[in-house]
N, C-alpha and C. Protein backbone atom coordinates (compact mmCIF):
# COMPACT_ATOMS: atom_id res chain seq x y z
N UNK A 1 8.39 -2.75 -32.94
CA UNK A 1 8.63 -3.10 -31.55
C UNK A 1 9.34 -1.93 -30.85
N UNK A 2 8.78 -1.64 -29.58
CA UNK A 2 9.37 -0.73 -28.70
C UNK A 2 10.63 -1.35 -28.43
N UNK A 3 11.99 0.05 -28.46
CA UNK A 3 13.54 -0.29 -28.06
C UNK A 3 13.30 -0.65 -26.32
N UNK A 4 12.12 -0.32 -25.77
CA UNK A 4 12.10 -0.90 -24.25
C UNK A 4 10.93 -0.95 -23.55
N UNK A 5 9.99 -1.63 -23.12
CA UNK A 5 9.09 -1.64 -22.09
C UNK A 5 9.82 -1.21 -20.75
N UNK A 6 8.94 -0.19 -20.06
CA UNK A 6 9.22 -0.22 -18.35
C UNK A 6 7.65 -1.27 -17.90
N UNK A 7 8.02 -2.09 -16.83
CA UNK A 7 7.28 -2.59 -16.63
C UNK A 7 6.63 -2.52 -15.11
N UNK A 8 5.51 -1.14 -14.95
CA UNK A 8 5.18 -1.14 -13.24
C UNK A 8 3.78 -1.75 -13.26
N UNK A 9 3.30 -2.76 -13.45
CA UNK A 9 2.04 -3.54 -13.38
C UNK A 9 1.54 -3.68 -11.71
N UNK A 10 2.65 -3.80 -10.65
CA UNK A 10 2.19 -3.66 -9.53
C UNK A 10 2.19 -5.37 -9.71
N UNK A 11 0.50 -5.23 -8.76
CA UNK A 11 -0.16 -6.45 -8.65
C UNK A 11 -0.06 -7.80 -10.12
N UNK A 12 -0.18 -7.20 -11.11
CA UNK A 12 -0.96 -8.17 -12.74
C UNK A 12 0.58 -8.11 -13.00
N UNK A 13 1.91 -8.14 -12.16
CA UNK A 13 3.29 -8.70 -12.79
C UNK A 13 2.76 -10.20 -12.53
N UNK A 14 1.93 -10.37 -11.72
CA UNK A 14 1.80 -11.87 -11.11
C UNK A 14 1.33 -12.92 -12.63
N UNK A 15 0.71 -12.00 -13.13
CA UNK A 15 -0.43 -12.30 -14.74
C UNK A 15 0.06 -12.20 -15.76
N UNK A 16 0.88 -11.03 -15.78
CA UNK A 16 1.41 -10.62 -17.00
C UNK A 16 2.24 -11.37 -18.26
N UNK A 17 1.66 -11.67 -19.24
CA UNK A 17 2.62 -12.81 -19.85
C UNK A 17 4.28 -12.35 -20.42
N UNK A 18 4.78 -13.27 -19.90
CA UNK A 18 6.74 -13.41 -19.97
C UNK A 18 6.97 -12.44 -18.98
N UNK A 19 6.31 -12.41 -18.12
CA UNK A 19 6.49 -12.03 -16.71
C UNK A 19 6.33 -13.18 -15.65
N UNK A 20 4.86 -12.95 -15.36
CA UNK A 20 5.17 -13.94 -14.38
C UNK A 20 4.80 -14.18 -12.97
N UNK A 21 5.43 -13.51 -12.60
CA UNK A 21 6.26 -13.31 -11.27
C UNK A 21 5.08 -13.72 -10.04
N UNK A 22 5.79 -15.51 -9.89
CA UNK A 22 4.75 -15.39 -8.83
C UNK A 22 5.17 -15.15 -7.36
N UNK A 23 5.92 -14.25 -7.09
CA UNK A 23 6.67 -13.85 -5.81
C UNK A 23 5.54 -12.65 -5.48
N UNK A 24 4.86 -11.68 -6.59
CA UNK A 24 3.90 -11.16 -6.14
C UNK A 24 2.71 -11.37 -5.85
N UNK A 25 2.42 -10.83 -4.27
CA UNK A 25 1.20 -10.95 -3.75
C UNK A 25 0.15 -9.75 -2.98
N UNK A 26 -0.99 -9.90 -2.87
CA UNK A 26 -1.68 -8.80 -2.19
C UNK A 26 -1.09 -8.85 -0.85
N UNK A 27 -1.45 -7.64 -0.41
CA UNK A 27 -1.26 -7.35 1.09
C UNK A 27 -2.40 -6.25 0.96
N UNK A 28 -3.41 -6.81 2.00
CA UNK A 28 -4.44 -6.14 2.05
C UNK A 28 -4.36 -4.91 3.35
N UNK A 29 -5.03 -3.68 2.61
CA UNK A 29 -5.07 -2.66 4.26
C UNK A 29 -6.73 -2.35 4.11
N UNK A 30 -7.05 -1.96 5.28
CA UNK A 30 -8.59 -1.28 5.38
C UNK A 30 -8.02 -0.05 6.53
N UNK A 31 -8.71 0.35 6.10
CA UNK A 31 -8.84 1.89 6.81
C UNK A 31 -10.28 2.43 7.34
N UNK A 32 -10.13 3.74 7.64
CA UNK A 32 -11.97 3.96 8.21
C UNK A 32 -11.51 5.81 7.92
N UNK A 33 -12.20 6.37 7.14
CA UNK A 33 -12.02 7.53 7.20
C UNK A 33 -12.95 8.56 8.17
N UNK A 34 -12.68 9.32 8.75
CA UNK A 34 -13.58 10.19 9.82
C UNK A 34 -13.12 11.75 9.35
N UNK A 35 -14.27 12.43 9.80
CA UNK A 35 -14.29 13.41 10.38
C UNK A 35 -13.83 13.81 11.56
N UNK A 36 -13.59 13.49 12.29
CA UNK A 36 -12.97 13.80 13.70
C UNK A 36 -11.62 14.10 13.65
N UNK A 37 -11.45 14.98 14.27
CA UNK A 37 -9.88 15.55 14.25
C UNK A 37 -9.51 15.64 15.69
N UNK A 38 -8.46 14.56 15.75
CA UNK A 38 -7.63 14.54 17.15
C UNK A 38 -6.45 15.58 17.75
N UNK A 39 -6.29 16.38 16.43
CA UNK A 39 -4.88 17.34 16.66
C UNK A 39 -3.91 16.45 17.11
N UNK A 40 -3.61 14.93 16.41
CA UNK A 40 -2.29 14.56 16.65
C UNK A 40 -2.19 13.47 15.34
N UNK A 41 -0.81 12.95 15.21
CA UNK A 41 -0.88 11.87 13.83
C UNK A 41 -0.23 10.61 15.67
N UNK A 42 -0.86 9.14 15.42
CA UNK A 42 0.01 8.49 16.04
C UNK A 42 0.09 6.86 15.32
N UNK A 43 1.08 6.26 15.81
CA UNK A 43 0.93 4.86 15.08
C UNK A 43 1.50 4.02 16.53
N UNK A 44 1.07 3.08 16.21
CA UNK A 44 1.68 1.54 16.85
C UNK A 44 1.69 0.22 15.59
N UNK A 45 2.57 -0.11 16.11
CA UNK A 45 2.92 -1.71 15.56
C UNK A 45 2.36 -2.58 16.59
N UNK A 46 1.29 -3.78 15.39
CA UNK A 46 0.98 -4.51 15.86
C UNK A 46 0.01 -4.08 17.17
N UNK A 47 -0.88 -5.13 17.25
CA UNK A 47 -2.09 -5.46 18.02
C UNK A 47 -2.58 -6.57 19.01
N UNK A 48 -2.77 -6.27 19.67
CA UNK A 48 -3.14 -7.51 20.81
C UNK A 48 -4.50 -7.95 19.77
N UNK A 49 -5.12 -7.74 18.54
CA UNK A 49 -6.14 -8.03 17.76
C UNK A 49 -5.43 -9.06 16.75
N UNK A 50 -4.23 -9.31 16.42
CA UNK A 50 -3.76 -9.84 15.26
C UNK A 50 -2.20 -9.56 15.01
N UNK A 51 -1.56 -10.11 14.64
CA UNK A 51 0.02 -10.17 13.57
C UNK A 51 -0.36 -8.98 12.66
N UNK A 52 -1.30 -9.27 11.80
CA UNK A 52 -1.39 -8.34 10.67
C UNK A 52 -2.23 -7.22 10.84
N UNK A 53 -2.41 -7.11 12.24
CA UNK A 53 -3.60 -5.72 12.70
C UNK A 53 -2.66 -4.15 13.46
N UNK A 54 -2.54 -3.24 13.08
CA UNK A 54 -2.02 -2.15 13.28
C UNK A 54 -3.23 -1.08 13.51
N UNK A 55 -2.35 -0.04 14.51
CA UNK A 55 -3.29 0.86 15.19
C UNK A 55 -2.33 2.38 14.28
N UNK A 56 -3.09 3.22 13.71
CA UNK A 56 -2.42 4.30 13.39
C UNK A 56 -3.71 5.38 13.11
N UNK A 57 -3.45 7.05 13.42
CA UNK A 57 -4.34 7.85 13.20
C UNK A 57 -3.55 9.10 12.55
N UNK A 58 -4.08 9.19 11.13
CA UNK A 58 -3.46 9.94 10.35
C UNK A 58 -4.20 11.73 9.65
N UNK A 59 -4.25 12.49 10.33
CA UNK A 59 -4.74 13.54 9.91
C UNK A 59 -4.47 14.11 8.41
N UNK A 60 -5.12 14.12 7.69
CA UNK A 60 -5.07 14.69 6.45
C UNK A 60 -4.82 16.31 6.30
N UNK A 61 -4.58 16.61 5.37
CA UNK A 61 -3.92 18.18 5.34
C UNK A 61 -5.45 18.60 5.16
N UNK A 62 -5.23 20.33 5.14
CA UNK A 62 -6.52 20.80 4.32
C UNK A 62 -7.63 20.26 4.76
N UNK A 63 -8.13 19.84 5.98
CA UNK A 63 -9.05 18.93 6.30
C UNK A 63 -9.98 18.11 5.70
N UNK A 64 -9.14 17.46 5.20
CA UNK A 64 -9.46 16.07 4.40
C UNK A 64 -9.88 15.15 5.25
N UNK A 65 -9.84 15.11 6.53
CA UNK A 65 -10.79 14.45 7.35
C UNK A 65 -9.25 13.27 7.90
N UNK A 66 -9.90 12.24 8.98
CA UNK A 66 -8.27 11.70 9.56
C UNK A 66 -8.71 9.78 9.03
N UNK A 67 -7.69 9.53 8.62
CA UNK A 67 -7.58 8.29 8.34
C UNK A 67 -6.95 7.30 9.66
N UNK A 68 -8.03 6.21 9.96
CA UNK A 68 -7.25 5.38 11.13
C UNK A 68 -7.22 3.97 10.56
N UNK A 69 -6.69 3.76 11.08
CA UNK A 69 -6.08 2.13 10.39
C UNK A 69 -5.96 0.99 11.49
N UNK A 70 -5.41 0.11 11.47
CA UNK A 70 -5.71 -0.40 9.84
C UNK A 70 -4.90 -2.14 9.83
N UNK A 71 -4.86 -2.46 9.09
CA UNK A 71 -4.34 -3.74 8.93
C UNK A 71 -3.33 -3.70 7.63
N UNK A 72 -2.21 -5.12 7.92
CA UNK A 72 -1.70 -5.66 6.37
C UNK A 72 -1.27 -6.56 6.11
N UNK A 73 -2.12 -7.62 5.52
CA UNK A 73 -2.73 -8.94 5.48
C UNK A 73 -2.33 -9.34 3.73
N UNK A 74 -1.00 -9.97 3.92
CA UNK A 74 -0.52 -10.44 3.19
C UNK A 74 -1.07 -11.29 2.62
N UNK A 75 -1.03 -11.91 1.30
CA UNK A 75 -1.85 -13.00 0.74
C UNK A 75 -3.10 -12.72 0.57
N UNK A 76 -3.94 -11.82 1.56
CA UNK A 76 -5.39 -11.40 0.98
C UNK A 76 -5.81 -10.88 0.47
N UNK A 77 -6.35 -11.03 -0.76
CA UNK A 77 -6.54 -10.26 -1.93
C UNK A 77 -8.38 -9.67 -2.29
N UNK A 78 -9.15 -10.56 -0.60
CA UNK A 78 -10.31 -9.70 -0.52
C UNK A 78 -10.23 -7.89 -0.36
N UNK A 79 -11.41 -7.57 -2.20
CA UNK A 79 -11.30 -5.88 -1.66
C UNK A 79 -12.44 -5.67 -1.33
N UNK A 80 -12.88 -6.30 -0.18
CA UNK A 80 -14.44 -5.96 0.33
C UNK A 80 -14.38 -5.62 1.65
N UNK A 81 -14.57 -4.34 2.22
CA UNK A 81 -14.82 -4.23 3.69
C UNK A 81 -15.28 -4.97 4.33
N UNK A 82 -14.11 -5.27 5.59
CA UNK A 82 -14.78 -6.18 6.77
C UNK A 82 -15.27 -5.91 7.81
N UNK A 83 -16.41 -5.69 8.45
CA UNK A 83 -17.12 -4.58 9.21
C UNK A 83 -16.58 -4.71 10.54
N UNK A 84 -16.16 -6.25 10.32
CA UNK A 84 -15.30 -6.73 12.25
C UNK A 84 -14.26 -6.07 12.07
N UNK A 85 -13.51 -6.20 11.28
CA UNK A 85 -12.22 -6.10 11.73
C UNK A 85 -12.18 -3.69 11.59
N UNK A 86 -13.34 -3.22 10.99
CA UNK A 86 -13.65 -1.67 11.05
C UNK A 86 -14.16 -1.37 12.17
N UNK A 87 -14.89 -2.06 12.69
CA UNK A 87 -14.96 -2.16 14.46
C UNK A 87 -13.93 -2.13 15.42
N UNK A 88 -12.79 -3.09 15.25
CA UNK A 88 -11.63 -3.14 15.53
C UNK A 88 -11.08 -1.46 15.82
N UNK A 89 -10.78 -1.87 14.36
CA UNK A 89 -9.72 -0.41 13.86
C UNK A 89 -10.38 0.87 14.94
N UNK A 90 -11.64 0.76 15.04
CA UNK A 90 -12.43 1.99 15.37
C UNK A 90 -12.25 2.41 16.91
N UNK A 91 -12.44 0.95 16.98
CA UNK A 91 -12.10 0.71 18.35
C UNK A 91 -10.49 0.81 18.93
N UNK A 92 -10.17 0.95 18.43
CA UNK A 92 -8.25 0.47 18.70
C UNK A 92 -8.05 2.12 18.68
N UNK A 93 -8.42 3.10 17.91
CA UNK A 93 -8.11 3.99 17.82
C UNK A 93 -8.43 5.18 18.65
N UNK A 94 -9.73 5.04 18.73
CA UNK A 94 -10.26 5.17 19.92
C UNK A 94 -9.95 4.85 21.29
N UNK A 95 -9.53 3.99 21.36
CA UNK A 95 -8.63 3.88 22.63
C UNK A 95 -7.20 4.20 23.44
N UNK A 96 -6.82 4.31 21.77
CA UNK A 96 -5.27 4.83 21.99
C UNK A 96 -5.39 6.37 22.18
N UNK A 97 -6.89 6.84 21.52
CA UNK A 97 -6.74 8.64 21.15
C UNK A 97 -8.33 8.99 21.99
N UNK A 98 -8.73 8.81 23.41
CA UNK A 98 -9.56 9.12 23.54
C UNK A 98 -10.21 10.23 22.93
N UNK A 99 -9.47 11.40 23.09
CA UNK A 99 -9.94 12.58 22.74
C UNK A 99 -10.06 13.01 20.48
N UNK A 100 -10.04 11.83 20.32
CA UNK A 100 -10.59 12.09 18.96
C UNK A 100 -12.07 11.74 18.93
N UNK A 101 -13.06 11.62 19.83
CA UNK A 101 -14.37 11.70 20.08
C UNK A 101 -14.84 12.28 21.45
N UNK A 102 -13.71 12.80 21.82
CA UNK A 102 -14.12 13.64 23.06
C UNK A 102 -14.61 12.13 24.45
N UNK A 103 -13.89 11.44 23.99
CA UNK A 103 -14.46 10.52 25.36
C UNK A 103 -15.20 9.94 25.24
N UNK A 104 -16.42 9.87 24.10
CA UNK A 104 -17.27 9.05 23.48
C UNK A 104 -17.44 8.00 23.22
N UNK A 105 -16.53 7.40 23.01
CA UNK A 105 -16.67 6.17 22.66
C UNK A 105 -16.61 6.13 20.76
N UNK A 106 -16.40 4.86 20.19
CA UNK A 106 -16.71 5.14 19.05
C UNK A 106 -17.87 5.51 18.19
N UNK A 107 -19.35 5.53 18.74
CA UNK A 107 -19.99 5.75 18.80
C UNK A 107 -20.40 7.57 18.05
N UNK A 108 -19.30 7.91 18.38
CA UNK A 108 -19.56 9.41 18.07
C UNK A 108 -18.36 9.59 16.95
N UNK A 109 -17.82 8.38 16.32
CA UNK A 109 -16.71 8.94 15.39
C UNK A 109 -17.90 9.17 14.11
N UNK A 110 -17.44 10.02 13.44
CA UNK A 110 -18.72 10.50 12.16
C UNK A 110 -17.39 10.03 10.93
N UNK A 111 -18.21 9.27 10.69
CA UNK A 111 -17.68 8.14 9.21
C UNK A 111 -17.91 8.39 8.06
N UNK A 112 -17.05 8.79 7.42
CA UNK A 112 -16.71 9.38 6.12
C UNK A 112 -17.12 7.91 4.96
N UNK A 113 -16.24 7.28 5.11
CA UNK A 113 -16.14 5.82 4.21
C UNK A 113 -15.32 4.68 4.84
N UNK A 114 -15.56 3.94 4.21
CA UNK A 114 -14.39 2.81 4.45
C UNK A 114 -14.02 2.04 3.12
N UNK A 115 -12.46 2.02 3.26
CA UNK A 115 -11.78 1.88 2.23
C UNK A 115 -10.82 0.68 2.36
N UNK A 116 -10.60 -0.56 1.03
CA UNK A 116 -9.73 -1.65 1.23
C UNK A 116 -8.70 -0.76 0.00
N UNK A 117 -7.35 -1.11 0.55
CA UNK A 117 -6.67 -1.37 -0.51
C UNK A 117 -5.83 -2.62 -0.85
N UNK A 118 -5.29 -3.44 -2.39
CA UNK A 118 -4.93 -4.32 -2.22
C UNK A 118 -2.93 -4.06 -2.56
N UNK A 119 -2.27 -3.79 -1.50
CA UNK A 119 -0.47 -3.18 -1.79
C UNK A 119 -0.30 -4.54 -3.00
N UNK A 120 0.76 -4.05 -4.11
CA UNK A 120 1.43 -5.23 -4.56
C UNK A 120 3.04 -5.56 -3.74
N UNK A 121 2.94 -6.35 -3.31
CA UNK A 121 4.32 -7.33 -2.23
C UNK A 121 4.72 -8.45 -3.01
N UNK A 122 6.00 -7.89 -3.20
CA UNK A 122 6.55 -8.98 -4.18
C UNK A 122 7.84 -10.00 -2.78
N UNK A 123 7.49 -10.97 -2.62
CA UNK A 123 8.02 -11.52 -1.70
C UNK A 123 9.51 -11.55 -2.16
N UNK A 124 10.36 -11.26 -1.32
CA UNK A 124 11.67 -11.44 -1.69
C UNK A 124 12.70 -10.22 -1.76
N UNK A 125 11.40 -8.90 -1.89
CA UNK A 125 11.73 -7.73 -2.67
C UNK A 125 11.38 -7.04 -3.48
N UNK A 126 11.78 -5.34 -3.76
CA UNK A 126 10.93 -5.44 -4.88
C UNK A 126 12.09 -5.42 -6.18
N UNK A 127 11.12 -5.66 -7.79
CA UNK A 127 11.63 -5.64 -8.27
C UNK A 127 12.69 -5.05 -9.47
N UNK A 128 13.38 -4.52 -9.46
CA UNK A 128 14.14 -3.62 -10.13
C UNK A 128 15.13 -3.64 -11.02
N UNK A 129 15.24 -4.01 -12.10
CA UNK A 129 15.71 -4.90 -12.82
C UNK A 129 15.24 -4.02 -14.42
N UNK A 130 16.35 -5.07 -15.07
CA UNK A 130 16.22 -5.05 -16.77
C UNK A 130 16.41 -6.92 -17.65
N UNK A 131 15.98 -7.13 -17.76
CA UNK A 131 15.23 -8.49 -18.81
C UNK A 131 15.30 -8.28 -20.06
N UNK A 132 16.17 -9.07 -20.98
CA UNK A 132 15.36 -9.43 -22.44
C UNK A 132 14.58 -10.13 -22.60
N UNK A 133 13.25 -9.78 -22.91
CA UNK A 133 12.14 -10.96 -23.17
C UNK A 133 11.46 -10.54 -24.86
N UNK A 134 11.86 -12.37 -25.23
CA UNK A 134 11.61 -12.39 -26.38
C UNK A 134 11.93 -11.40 -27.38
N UNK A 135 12.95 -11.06 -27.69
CA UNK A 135 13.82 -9.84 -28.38
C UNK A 135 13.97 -8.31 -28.39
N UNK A 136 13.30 -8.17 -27.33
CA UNK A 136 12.86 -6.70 -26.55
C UNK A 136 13.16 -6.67 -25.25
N UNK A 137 13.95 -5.25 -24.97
CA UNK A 137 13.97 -5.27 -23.62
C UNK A 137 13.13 -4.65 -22.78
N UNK A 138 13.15 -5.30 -21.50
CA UNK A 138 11.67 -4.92 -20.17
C UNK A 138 12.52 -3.90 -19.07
N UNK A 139 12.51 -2.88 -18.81
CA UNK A 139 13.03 -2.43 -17.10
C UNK A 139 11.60 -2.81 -16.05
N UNK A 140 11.98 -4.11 -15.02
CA UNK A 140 10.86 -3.83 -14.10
C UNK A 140 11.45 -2.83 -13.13
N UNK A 141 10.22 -2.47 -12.32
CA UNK A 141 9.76 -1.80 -11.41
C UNK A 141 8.60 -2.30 -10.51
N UNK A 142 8.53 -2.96 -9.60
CA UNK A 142 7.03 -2.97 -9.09
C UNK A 142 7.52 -3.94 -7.51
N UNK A 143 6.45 -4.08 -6.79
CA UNK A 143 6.58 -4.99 -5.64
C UNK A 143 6.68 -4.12 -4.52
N UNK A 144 6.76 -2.67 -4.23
CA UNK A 144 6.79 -1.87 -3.89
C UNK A 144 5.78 -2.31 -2.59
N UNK A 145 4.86 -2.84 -2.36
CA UNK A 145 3.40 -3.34 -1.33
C UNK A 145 3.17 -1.58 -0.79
N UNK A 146 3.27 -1.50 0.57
CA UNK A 146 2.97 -0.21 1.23
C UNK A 146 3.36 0.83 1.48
N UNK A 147 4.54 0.97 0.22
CA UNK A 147 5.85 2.41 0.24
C UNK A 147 5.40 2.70 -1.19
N UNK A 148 5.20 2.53 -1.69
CA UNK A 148 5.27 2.39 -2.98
C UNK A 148 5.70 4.36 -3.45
N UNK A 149 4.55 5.27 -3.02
CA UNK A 149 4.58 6.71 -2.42
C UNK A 149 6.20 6.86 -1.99
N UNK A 150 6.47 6.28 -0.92
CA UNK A 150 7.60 7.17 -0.45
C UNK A 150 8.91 6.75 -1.25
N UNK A 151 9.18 5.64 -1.71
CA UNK A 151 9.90 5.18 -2.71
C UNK A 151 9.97 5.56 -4.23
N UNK A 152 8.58 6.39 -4.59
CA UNK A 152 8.68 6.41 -6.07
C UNK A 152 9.79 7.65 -6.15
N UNK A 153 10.17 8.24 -6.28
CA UNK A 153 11.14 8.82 -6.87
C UNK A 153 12.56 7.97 -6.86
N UNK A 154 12.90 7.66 -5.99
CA UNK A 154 14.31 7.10 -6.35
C UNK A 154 13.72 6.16 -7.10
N UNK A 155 13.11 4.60 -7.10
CA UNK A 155 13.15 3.42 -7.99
C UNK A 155 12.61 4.35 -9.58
N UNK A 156 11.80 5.19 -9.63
CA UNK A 156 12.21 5.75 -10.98
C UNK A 156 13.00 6.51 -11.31
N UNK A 157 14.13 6.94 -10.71
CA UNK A 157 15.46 7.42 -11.06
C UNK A 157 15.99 6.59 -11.54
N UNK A 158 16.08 5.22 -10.27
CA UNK A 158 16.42 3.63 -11.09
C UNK A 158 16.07 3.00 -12.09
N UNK A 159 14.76 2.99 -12.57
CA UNK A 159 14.43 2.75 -13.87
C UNK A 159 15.18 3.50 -14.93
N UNK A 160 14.67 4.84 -14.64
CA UNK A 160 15.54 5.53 -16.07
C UNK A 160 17.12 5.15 -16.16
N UNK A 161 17.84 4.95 -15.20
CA UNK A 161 19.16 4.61 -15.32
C UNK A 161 19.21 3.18 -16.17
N UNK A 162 18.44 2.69 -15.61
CA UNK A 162 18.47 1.26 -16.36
C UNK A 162 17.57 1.16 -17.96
N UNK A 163 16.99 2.46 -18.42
CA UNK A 163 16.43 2.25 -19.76
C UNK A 163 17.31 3.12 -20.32
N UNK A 164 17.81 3.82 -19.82
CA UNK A 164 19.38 4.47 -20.40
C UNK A 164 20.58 3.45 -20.33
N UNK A 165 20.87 2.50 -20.04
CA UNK A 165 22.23 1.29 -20.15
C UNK A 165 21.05 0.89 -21.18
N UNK A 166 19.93 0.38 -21.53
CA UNK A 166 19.55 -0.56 -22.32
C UNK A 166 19.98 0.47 -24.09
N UNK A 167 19.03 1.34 -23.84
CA UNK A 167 19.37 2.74 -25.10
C UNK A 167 20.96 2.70 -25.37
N UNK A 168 21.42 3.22 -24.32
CA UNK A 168 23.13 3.57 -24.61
C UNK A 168 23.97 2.44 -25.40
N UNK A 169 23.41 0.70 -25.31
CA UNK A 169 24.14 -0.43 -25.16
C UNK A 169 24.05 -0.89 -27.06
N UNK A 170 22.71 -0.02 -27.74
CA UNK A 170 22.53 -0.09 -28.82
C UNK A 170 21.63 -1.92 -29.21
N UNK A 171 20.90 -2.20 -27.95
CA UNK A 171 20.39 -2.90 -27.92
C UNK A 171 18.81 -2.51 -28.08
């Protein structure tokens, strides 16, 4: 037996046996990737389209082409593009950024892909912690939903601190 599991399952903490955790849930995003380059990054909160509908246009480095968004739809754990609500997005973005189609309309945005992702959102928080389960110890980590990126370095600083008290404790 391992002196410690770290445990970042994300989403399958929900599954995971002597885990559990049904505080985690999807939070769904869709995006629309383009070619079109607006020469600006912008966001808004929230939508006259929805609670869970957001307007944001994200230029990629290296011209990786610009990501617009998007939604985050808690509880939904569909990963299938929804063509209404990519209409939306297309549209929303387009309106906020005329000049990322030159005035066009969406019509002229040139579409790379479209992409769902499903965040893991652990309601309550995320989770960060150390557990004995069943005579072994666990450090979680996970619940992170749509930071997960800008957060990973510190919560795994936090982990290792906490699989170092488990090591150090001679447990």
């Amino acid at each position: 037996m391992a002196d410690v599991v770290v445990n970042c399952t994300g989403l399958f903490a929900s599954r995971l046996g002597g885990v559990e955790d049904k505080n985690v849930i999807p939070a769904r995003a869709q995006v629309v990737l383009v070619r079109n380059s607006p020469g600006v990054m912008l966001a808004i909160s929230g939508s006259d389209d929805g609670d869970d509908e957001t307007t944001y246009i994200m230029e990629r480095a290296a011209g990786g082409g610009t990501v617009l968004g998007g939604c985050y739809q808690k509880g939904n754990g569909n990963s299938q593009v929804d063509p209404n609500l990519a209409l939306r997005i297309m549209k929303r973005c387009v309106d906020l950024c005329p000049q990322l189609t030159g005035g066009k309309g969406i019509e002229a945005l040139d579409v790379i892909r479209h992409s769902v992702g499903l965040r893991p959102v652990r309601l309550g928080g995320v989770r960060l912690d150390k557990e004995k389960i069943g005579g072994g110890w666990v450090v979680h980590s996970y619940g992170h939903g749509g930071f997960g990126y800008q957060c990973s370095y510190g919560c795994a600083e936090a982990a290792v601190k906490l699989v170092k008290e488990v090591l150090g404790s001679g447990n």
